[in-house]
C-alpha atoms as a PDB file:
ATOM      1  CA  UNK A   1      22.988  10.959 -25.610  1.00  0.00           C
ATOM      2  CA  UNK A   2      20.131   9.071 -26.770  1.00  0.00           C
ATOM      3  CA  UNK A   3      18.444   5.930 -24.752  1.00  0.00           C
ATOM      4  CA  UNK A   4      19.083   4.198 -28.466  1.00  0.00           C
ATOM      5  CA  UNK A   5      22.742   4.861 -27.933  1.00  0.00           C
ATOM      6  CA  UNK A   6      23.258   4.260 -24.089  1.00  0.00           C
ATOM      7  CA  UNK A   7      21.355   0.954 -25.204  1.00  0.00           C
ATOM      8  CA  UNK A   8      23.835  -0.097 -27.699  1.00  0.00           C
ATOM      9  CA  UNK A   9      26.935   1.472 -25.319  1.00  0.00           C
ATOM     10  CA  UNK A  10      25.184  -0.852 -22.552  1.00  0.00           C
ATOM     11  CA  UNK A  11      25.590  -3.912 -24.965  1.00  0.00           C
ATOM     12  CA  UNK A  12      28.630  -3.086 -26.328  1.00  0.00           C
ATOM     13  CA  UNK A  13      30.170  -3.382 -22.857  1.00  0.00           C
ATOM     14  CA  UNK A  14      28.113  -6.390 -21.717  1.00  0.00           C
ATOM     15  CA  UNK A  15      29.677  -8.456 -24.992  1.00  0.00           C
ATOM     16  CA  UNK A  16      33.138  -7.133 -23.801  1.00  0.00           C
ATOM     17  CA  UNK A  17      33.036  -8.809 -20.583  1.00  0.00           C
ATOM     18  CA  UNK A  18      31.424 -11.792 -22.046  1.00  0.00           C
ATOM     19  CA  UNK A  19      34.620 -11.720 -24.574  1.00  0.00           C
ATOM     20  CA  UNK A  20      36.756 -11.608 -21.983  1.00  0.00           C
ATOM     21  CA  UNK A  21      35.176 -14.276 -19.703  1.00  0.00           C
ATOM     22  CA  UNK A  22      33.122 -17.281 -21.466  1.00  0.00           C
ATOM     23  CA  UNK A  23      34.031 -15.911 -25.297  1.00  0.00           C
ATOM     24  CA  UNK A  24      31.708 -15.065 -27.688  1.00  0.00           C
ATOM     25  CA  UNK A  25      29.448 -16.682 -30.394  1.00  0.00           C
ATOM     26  CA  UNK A  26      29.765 -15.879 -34.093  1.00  0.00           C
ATOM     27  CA  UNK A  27      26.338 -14.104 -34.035  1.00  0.00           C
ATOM     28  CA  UNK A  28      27.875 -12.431 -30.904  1.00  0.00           C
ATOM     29  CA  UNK A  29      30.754 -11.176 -32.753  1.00  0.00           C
ATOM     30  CA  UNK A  30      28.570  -9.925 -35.675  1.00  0.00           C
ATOM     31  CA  UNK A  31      26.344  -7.815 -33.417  1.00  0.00           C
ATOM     32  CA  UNK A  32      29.543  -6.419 -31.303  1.00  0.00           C
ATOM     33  CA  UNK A  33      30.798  -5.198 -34.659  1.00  0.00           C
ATOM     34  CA  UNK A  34      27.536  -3.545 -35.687  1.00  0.00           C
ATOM     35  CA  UNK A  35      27.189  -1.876 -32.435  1.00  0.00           C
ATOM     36  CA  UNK A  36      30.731  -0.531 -32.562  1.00  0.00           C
ATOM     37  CA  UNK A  37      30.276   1.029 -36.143  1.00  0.00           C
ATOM     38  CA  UNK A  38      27.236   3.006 -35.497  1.00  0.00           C
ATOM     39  CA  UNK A  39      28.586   4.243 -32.113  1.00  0.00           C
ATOM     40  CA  UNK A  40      31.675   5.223 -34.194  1.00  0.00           C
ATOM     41  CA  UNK A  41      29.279   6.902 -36.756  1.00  0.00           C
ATOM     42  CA  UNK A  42      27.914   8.458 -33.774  1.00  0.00           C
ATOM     43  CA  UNK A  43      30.615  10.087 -32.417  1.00  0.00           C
ATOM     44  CA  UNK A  44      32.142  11.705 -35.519  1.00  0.00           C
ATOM     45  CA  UNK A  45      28.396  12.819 -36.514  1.00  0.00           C
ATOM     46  CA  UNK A  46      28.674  14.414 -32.682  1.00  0.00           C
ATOM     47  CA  UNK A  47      31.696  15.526 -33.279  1.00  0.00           C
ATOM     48  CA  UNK A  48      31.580  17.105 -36.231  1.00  0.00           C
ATOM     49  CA  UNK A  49      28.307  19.168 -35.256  1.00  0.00           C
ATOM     50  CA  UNK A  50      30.476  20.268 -32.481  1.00  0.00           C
ATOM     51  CA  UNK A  51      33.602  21.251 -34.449  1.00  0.00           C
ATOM     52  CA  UNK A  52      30.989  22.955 -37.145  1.00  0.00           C
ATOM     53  CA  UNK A  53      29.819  25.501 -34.400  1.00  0.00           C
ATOM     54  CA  UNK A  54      32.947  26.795 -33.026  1.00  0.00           C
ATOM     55  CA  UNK A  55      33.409  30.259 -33.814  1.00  0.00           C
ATOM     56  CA  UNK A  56      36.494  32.041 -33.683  1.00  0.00           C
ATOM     57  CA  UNK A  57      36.211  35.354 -32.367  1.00  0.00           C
ATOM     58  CA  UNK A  58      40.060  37.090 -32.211  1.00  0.00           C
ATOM     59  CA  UNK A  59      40.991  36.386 -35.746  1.00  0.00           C
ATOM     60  CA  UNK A  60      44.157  38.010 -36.919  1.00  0.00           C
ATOM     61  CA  UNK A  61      44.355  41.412 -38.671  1.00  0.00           C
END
């Protein structure tokens, strides 16, 4: 994974235990939302390139 992405993953979990201690701000919210959606995007882009390279090799006759 990228720093970019471990940065956001980082975040993502540091507003999840903020959500679940003190609560969170509207701007808070926002950027927790943001971050979730492009790791999302993320992960099916990943996904997908993985998925895309699997060839099958004992096809039936």
């Amino acid at each position: 994974m990228s720093d970019n992405m471990d940065q956001n993953i980082e975040r993502i979990n540091e507003l999840a235990r903020k959500a679940k201690g003190v609560g969170l701000t509207d701007e808070e919210i926002e950027e927790r939302n943001e971050l979730r959606k492009k790791y999302i995007q993320a992960f099916r882009s990943s996904l997908k390139v993985q998925l895309d390279s699997i060839k099958f090799t004992d096809e039936e006759k």
